[in-house]
Protein backbone atom coordinates (compact mmCIF):
# COMPACT_ATOMS: atom_id res chain seq x y z
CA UNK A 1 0.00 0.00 0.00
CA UNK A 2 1.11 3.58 -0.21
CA UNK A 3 1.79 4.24 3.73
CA UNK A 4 0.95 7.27 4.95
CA UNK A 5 0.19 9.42 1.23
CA UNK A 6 -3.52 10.68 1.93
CA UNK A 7 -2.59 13.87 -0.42
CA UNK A 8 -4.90 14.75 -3.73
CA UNK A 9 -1.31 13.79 -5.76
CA UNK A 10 -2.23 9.98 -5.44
CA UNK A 11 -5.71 10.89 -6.81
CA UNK A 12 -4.31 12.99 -10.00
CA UNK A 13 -1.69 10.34 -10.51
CA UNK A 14 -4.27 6.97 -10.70
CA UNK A 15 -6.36 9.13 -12.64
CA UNK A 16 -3.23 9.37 -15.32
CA UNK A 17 -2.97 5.80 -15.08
CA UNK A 18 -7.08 5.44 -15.52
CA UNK A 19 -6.60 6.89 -18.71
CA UNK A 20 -4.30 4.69 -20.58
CA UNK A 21 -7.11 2.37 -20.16
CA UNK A 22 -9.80 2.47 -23.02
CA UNK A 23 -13.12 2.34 -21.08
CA UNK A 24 -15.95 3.18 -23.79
CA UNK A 25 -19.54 2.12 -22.30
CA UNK A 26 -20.77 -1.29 -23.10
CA UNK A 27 -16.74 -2.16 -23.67
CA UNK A 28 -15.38 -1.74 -20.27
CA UNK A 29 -13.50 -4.75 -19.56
CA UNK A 30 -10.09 -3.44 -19.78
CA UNK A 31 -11.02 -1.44 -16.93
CA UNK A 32 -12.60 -4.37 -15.37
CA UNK A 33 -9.19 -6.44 -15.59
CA UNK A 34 -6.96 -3.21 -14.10
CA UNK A 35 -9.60 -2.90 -11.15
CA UNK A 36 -9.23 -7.09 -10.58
CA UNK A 37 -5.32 -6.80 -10.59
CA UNK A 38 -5.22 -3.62 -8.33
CA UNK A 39 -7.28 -5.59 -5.95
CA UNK A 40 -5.12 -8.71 -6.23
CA UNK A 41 -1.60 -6.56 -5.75
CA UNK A 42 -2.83 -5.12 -2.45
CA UNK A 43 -4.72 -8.66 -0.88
CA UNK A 44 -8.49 -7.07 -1.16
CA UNK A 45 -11.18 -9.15 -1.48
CA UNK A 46 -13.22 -8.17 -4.18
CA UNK A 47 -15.89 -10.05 -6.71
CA UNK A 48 -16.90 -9.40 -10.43
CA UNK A 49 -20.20 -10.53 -11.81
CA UNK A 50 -21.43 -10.90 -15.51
CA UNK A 51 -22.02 -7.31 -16.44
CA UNK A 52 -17.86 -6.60 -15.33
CA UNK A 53 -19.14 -4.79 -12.47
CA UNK A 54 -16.24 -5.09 -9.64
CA UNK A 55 -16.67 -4.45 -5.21
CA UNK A 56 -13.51 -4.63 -3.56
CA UNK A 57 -13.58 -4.49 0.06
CA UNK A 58 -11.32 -3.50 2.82
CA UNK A 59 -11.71 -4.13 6.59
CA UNK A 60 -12.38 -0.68 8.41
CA UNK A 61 -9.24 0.77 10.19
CA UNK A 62 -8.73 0.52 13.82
CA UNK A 63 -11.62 2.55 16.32
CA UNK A 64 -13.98 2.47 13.10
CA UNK A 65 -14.56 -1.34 13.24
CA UNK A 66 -17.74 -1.28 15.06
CA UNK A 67 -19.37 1.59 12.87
CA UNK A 68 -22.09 0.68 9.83
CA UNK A 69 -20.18 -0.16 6.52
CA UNK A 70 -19.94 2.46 3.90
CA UNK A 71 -20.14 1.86 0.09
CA UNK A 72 -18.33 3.95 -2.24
CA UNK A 73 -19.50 4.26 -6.24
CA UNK A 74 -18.78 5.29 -9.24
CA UNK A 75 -18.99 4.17 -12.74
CA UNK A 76 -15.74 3.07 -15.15
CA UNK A 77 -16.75 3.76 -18.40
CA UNK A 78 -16.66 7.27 -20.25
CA UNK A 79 -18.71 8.78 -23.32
CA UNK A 80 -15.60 8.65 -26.10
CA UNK A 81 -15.94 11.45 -28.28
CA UNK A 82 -13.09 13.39 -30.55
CA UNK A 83 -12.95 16.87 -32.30
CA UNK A 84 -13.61 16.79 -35.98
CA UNK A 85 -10.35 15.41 -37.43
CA UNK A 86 -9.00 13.88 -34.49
CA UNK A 87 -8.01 10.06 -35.00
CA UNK A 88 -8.72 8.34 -31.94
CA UNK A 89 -10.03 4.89 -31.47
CA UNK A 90 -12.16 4.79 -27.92
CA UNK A 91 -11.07 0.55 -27.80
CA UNK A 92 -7.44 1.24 -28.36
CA UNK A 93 -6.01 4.99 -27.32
CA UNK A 94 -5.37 6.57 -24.41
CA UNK A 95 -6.68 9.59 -23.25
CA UNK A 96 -3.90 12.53 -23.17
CA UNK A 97 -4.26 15.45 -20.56
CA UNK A 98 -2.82 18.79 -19.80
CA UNK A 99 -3.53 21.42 -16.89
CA UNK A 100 -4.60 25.38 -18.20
CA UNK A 101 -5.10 27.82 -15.51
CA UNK A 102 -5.98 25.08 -12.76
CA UNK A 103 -7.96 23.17 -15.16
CA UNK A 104 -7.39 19.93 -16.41
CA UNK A 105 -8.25 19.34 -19.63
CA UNK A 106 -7.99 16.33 -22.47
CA UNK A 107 -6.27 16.81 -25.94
CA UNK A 108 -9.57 16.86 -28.76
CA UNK A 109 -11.04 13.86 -26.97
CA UNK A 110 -13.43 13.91 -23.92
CA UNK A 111 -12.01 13.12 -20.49
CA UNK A 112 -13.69 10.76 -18.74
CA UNK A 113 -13.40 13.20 -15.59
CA UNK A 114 -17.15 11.82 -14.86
CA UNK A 115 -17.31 9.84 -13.30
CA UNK A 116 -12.97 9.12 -13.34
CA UNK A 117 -12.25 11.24 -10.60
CA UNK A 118 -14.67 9.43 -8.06
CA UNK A 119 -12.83 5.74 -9.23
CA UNK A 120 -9.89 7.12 -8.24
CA UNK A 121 -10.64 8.93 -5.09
CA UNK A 122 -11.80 5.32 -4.43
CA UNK A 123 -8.72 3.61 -5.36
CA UNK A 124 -6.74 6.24 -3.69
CA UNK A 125 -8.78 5.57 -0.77
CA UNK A 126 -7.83 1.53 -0.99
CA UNK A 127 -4.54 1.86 -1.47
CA UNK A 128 -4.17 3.77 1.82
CA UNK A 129 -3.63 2.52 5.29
CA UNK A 130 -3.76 5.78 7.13
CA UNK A 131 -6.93 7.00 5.48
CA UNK A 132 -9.90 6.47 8.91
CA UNK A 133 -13.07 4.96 7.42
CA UNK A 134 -15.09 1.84 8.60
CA UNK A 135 -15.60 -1.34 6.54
CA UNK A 136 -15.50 0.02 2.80
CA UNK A 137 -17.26 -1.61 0.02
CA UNK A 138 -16.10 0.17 -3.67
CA UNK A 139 -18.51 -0.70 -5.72
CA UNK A 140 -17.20 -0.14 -9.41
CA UNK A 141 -20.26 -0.37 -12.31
CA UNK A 142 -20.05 -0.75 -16.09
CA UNK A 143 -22.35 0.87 -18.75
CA UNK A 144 -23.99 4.23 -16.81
CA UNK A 145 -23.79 6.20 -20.00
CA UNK A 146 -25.68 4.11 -22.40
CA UNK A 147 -28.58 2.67 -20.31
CA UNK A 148 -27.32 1.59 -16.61
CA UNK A 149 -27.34 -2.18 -17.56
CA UNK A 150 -24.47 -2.60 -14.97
CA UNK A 151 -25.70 -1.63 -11.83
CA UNK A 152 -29.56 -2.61 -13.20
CA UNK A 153 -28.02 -6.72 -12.96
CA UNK A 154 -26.46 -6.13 -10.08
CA UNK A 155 -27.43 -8.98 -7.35
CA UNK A 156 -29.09 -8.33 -4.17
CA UNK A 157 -26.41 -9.53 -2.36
CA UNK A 158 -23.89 -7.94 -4.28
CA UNK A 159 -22.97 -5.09 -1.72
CA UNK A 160 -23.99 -5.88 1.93
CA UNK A 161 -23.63 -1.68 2.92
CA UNK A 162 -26.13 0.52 3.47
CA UNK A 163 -24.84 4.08 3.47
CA UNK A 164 -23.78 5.10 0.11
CA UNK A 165 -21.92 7.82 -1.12
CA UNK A 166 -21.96 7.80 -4.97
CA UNK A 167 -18.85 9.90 -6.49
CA UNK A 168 -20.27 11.00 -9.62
CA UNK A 169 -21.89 14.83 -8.98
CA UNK A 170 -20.43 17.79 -10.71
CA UNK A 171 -21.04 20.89 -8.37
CA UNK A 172 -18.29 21.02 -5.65
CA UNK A 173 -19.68 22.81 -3.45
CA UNK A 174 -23.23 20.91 -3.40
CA UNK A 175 -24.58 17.93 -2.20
CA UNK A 176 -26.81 16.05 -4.27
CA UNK A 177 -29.84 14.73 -2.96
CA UNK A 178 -31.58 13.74 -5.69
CA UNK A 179 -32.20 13.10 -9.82
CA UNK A 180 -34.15 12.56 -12.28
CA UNK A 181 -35.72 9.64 -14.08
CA UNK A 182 -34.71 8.70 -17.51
CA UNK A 183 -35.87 6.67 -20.52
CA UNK A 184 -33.71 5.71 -23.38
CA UNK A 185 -35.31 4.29 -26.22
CA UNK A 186 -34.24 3.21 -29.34
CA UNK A 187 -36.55 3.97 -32.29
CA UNK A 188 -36.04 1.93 -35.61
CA UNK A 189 -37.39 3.09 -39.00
CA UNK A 190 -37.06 0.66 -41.91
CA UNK A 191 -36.55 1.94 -45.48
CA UNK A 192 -36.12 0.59 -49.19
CA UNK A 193 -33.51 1.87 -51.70
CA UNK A 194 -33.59 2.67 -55.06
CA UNK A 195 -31.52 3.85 -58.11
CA UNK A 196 -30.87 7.39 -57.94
CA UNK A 197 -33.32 9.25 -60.54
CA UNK A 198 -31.12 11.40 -63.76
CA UNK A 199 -31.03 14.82 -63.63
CA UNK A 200 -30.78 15.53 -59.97
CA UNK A 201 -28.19 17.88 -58.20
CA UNK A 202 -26.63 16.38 -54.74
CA UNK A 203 -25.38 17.55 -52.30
CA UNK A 204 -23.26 16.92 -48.90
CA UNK A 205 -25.05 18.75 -46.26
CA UNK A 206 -23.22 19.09 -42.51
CA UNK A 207 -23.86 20.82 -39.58
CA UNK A 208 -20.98 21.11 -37.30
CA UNK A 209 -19.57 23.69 -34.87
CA UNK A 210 -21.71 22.91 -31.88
CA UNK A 211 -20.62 23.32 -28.21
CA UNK A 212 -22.70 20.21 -27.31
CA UNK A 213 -22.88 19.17 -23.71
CA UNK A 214 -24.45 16.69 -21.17
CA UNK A 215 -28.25 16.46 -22.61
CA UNK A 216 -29.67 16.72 -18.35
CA UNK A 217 -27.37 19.14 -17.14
CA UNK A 218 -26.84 21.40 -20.42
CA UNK A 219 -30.21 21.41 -21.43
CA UNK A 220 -31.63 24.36 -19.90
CA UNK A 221 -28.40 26.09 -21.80
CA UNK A 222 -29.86 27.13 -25.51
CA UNK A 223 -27.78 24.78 -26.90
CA UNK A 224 -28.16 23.75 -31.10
CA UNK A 225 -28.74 20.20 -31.25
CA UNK A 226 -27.65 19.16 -34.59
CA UNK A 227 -30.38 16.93 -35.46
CA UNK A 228 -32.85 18.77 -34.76
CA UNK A 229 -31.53 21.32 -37.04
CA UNK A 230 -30.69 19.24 -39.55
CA UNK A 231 -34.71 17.51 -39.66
CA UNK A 232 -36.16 21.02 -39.34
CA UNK A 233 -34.51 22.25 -42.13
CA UNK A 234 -35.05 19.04 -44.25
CA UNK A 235 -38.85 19.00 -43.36
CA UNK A 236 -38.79 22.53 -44.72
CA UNK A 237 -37.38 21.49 -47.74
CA UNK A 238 -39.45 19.04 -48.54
CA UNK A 239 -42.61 21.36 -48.19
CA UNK A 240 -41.01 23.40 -50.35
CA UNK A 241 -39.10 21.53 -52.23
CA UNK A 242 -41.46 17.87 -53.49
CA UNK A 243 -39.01 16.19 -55.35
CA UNK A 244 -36.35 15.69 -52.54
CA UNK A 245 -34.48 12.57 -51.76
CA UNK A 246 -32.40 11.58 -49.25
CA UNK A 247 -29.35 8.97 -49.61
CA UNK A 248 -28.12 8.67 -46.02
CA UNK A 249 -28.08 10.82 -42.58
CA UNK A 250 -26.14 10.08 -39.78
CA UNK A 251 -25.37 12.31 -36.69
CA UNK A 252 -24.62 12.39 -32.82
CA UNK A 253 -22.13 11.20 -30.59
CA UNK A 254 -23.91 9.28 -27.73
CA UNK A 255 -27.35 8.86 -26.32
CA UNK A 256 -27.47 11.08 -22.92
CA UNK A 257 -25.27 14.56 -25.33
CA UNK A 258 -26.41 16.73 -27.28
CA UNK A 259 -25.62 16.01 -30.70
CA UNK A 260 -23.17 18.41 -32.39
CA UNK A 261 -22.51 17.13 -35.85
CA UNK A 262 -24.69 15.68 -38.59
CA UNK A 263 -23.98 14.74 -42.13
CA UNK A 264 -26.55 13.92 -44.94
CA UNK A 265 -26.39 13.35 -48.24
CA UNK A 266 -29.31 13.93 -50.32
CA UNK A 267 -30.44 16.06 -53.61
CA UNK A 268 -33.39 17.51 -55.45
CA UNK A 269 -34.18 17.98 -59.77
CA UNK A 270 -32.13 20.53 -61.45
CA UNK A 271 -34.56 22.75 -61.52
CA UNK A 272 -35.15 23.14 -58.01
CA UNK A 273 -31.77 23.44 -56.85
CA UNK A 274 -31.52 27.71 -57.10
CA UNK A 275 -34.51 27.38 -54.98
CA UNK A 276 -32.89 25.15 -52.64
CA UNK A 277 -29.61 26.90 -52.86
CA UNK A 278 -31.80 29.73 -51.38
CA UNK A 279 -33.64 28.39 -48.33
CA UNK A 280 -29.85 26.51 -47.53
CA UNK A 281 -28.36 30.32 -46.87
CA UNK A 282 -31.81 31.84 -45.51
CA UNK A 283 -32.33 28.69 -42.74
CA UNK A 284 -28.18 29.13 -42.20
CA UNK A 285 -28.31 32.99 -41.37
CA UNK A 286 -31.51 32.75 -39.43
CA UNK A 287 -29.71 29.62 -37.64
CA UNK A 288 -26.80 31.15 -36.99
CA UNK A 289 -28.69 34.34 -35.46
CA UNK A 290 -30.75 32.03 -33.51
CA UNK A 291 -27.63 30.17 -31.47
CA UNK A 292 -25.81 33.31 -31.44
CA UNK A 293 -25.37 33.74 -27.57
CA UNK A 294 -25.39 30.08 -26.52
CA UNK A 295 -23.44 27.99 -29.46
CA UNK A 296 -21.81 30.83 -31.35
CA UNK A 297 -19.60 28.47 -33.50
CA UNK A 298 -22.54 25.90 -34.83
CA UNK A 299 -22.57 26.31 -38.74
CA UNK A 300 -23.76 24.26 -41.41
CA UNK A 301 -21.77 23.55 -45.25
CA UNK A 302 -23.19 22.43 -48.47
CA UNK A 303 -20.93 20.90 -51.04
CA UNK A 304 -22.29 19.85 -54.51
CA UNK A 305 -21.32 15.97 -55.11
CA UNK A 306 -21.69 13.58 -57.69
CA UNK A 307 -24.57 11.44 -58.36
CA UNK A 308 -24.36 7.99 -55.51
CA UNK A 309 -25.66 4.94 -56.59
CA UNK A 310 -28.80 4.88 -54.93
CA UNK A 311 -31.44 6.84 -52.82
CA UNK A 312 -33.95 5.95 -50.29
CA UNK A 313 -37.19 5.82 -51.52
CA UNK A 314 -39.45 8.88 -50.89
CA UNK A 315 -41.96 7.27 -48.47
CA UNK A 316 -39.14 6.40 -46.22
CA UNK A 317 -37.23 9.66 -46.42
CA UNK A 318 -40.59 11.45 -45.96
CA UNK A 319 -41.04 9.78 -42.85
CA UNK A 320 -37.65 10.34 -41.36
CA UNK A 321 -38.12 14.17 -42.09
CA UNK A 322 -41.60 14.28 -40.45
CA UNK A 323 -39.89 11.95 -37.57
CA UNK A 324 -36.73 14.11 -36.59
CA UNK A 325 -39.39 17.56 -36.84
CA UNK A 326 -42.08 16.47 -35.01
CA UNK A 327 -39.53 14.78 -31.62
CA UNK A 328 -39.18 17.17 -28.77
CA UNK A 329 -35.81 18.45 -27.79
CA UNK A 330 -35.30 20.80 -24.91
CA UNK A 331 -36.63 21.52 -21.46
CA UNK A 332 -40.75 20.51 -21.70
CA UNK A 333 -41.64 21.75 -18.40
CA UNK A 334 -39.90 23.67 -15.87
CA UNK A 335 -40.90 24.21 -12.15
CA UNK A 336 -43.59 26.81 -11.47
CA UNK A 337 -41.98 27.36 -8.03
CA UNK A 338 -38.79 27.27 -8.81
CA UNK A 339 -38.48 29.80 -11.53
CA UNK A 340 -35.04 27.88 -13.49
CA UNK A 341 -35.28 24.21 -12.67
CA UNK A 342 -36.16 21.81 -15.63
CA UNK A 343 -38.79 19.25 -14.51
CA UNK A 344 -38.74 17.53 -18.08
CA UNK A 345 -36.43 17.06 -20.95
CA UNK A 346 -35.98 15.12 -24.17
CA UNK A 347 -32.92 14.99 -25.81
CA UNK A 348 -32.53 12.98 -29.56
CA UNK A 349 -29.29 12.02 -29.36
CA UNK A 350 -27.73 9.88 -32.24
CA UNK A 351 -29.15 9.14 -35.72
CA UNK A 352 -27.53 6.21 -37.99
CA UNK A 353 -28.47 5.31 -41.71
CA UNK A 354 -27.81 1.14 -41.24
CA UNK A 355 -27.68 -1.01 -44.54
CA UNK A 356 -32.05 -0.97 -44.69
CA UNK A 357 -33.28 1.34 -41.46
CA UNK A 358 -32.40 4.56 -39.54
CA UNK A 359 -31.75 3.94 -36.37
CA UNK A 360 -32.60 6.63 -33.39
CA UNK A 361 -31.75 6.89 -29.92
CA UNK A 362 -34.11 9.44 -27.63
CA UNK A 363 -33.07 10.54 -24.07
CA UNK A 364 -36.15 11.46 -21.86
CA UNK A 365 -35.71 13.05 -18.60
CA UNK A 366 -38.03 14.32 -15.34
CA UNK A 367 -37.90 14.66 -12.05
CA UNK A 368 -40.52 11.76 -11.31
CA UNK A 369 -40.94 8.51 -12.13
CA UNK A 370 -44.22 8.19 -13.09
CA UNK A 371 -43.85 11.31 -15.28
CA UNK A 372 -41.21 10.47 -17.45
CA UNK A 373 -43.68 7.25 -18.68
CA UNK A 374 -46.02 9.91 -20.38
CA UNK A 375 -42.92 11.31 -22.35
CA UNK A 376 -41.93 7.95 -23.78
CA UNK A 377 -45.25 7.47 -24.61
CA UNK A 378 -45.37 10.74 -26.33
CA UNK A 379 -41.77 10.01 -28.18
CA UNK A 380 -43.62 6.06 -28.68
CA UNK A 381 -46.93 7.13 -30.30
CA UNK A 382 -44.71 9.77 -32.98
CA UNK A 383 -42.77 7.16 -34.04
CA UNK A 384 -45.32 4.37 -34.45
CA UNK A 385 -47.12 7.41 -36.62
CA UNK A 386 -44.02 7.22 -38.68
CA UNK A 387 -44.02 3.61 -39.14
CA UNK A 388 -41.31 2.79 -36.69
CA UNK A 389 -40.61 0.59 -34.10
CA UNK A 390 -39.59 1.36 -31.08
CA UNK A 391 -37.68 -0.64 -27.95
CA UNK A 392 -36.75 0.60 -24.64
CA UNK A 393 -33.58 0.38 -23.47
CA UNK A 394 -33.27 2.29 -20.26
CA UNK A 395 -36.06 2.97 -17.63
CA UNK A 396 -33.51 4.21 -14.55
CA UNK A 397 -35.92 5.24 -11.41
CA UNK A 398 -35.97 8.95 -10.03
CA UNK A 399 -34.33 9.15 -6.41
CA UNK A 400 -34.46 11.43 -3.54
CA UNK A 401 -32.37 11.84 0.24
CA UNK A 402 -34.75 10.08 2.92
CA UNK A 403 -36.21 12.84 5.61
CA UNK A 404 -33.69 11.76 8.13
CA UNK A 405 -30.57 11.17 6.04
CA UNK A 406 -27.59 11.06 8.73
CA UNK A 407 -25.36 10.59 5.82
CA UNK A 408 -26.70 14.32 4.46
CA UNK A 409 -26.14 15.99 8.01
CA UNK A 410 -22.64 14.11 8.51
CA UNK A 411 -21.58 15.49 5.41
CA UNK A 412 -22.84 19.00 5.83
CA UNK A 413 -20.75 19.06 8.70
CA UNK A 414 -17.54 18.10 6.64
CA UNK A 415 -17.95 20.99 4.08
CA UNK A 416 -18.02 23.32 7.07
CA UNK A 417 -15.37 21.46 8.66
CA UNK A 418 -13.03 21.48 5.70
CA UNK A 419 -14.55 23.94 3.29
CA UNK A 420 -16.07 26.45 5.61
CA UNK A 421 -18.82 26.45 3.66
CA UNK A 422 -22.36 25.60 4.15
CA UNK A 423 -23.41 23.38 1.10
CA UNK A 424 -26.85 24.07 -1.19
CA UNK A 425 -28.61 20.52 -1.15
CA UNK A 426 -29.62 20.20 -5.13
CA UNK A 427 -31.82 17.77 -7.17
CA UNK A 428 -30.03 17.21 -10.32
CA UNK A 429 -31.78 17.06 -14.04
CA UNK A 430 -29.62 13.99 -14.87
CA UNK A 431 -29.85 9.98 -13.87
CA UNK A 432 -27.53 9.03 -11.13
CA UNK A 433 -27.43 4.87 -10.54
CA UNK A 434 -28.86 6.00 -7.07
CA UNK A 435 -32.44 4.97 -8.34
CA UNK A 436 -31.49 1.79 -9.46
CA UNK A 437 -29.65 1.01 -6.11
CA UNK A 438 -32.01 2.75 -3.92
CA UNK A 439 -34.84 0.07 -6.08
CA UNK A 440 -32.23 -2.98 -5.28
CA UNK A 441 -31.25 -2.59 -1.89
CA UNK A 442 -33.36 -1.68 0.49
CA UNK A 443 -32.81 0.73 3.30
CA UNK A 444 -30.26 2.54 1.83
CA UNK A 445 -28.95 6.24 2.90
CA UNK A 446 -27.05 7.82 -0.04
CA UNK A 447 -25.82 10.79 -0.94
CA UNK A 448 -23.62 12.57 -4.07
CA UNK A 449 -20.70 14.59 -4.07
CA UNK A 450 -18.03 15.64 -6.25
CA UNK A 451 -15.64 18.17 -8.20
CA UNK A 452 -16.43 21.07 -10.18
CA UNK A 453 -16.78 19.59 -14.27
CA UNK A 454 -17.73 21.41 -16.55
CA UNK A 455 -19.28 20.48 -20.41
CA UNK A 456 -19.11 16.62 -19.37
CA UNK A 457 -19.62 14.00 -22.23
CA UNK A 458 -18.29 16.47 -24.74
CA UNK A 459 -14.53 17.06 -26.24
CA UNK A 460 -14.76 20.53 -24.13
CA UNK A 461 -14.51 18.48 -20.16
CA UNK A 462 -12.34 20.24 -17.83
CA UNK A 463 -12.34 19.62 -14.09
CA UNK A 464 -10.95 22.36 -11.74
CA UNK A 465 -8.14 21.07 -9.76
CA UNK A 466 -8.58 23.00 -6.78
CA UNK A 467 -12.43 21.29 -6.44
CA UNK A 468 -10.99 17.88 -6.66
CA UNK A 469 -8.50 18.71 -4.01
CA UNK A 470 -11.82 20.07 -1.96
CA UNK A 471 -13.96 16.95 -2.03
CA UNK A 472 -10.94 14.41 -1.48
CA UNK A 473 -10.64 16.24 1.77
CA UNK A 474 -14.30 16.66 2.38
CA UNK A 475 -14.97 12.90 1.28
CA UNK A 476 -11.73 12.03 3.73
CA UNK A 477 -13.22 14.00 6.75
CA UNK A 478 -16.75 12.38 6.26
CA UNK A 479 -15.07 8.47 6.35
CA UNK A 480 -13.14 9.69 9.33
CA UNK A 481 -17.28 10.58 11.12
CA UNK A 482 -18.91 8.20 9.94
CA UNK A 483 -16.43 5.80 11.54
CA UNK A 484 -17.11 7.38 14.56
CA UNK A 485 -21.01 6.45 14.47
């Protein structure tokens, strides 16, 4: 073990060695292995089930061995996204970092700073043996950022702790104390191809440029998403314009950001094409004048091609355009009391053109349980109206602190203690794995902290060094309590 080093250094150093290790969602196993072996090298027990999930456990230090275990969580794998032109492969590379002005930032790739930081404030942790905490259960899960499947399978008996302090919040000096229920779904639109008609003009069409974002936490922000753009302005055109046809379409990054790039190919008869040429720079001024204050830098480029091989037929095409203009994206309620805070949200966050379907992926968000059902069957009934399927592959519960939380008041006296500061309890518009382990194991007390990230999920993460330096010393002082209980 590393003796007596309980300084931030240890965390910023593991999380250097985190990322050499490619950790994409639903390919986490990498990680897995490293996790297994760190365990191993230090003689803690620790299990892995099916989904790669790990919980190693260490025996609380000495005058803490008769206080309730704690569980510690965060998730291993990271949204892998690069700036335009960057070659990275999210199985293979590393992620590079550098420090600006007491940020941390990654080299045109995201970070993986959510929910990094909290693995290795929990490695750092069990690799100690001066750090005061009772019996510790780190409970490591796989998949959180495209559909919870990991800590969804988790067994019953997986974790025997009660008090649970999840590690994956981005406001340092809050406590989290609850968030929001979310359903993925994954919406499936066949189509048939056909040889591309004479005489037509196409076109590659992109929109680009866009800050992007976490689709929960950015969404109140203004942000362009780029498929929404890109079917509003398609819809128009096919008002407009009848003879359109579309040869493929393909945009967004992952399922819970906002999508920031989108590329389509499609065209239109000769004849039409001045006219199209037209609404292209009309819809891109009045576009560009819409996003001016919150994504400055989102664009869109048209570039005449030659004629491809084959279209998709019109009925299909049609369909998509009515699809992507009629889905919601944005905050759909806010809180009358609470002039600010998003109730609901819907986020459409990755479009694909497969060999004989476009495939969809739609975030929905809301601060209840029950009301994030009527969403999905809002998103559900537009698609069926477009002929499309549609499957569910994420329905993560809404959670919120119990009335007496001890684990809230223990660590509102640790931000005072350390911070001198009194910390804002917040409900978060995102989905922590709380819900799903507050479902699974009952009787559970949990709360989440962490540091200050900002644009998480996008190729613009940056953490704030000083923050992480604050809650490793505020997470240290509320082991050292609670093994006092």
């Amino acid at each position: 073990m590393s003796g007596n080093n309980t300084s931030v250094d240890v965390v910023f150093r593991l999380f250097k060695e985190l990322n050499r290790i490619p950790r994409p969602s639903r390919n986490e196993v990498k990680a897995t292995n490293f996790l297994v072996k760190f365990a191993k090298m230090r003689g803690l027990e620790y299990n892995v089930d099916g989904e790669g999930c790990v919980v190693i456990r260490k025996g609380a230090t000495k005058g803490c061995e008769s206080a309730p275990g704690i569980v510690l969580q965060s998730n291993i794998d990271m949204v892998c996204l690069a700036a335009k032109g960057k070659i990275y492969n999210p199985s293979e590379d590393r992620i590079e970092t550098y420090v600006k002005d007491g940020w941390l930032y990654s080299q045109g790739t995201s970070m993986g700073a959510d929910s990094g930081i909290g693995v290795c404030m929990m490695l750092a942790i069990l690799d100690s043996d001066t750090i005061a905490h009772p019996n510790l259960e780190c409970l490591f899960t796989t998949n959180k950022e495209e559909g919870m499947t990991g800590v969804a399978k988790l067994d019953s008996n997986f974790i025997s702790g009660r008090r649970i302090i999840n590690l994956d919040s981005e406001d340092y000096d809050k406590i989290t104390v609850a968030s929001a229920a979310a359903y993925l779904q994954k919406i499936v639109l066949p189509y048939s191809s056909e040889a591309s008609p004479q005489n037509y003009k196409f076109y590659d069409f992109k929109v680009f440029g866009g800050i992007s974002g976490h689709s929960g936490i950015d969404i109140s922000r203004g942000r362009s998403n780029a498929l929404k753009i890109a079917g509003e302005f398609l819809h128009a055109c096919n008002v407009r314009i009848g003879d359109l046809c579309l040869c493929s379409i393909s945009g967004g990054e992952a399922s819970n950001t906002i999508p920031a790039n989108v590329d389509a190919v499609f065209g239109m008869e000769m004849g039409s094409a001045a006219i199209f040429e037209k609404m292209f720079s009309e819809y891109r001024e009045a576009m560009k004048a819409r996003f001016s204050e919150s994504d400055p830098e989102v664009d869109m480029s048209l570039v005449a091609i030659e004629t491809p091989v084959n279209v998709i037929s019109k009925r299909c095409s049609d369909a998509l355009y009515n699809l992507l203009n009629s889905l919601p994206f944005g905050v759909t309620a806010k809180d009358k009391e609470m002039p600010g805070t998003v109730v609901s949200s819907n986020n459409i966050g990755v479009l694909r053109t497969e060999e004989d379907q476009f495939v969809l992926l739609d975030y929905a968000r809301t601060a209840h349980t029950d009301d994030v059902l009527k969403i999905a069957a809002q998103i559900r009934e537009i698609a069926e109206e477009a002929g499309a399927s549609v499957e569910v592959l994420m329905d993560a519960p809404a959670w919120s602190v119990g009335v007496d939380s001890e684990l809230v008041d223990k660590c509102k006296e640790a931000f005072v203690d350390v911070l001198q500061i009194e910390p804002e309890l917040m409900t978060m518009h995102f989905a922590l794995e709380c819900g799903y382990l507050e479902r699974k194991f009952c009787g559970t007390d949990i709360i989440s902290i962490g540091p200050r990230i900002l644009d998480i999920n996008s190729i613009n993460e940056s953490v704030e060094l000083e923050s992480v330096d604050g809650i490793w010393r505020v997470l240290l002082c509320l082991l050292n309590k609670l093994g006092k209980c």
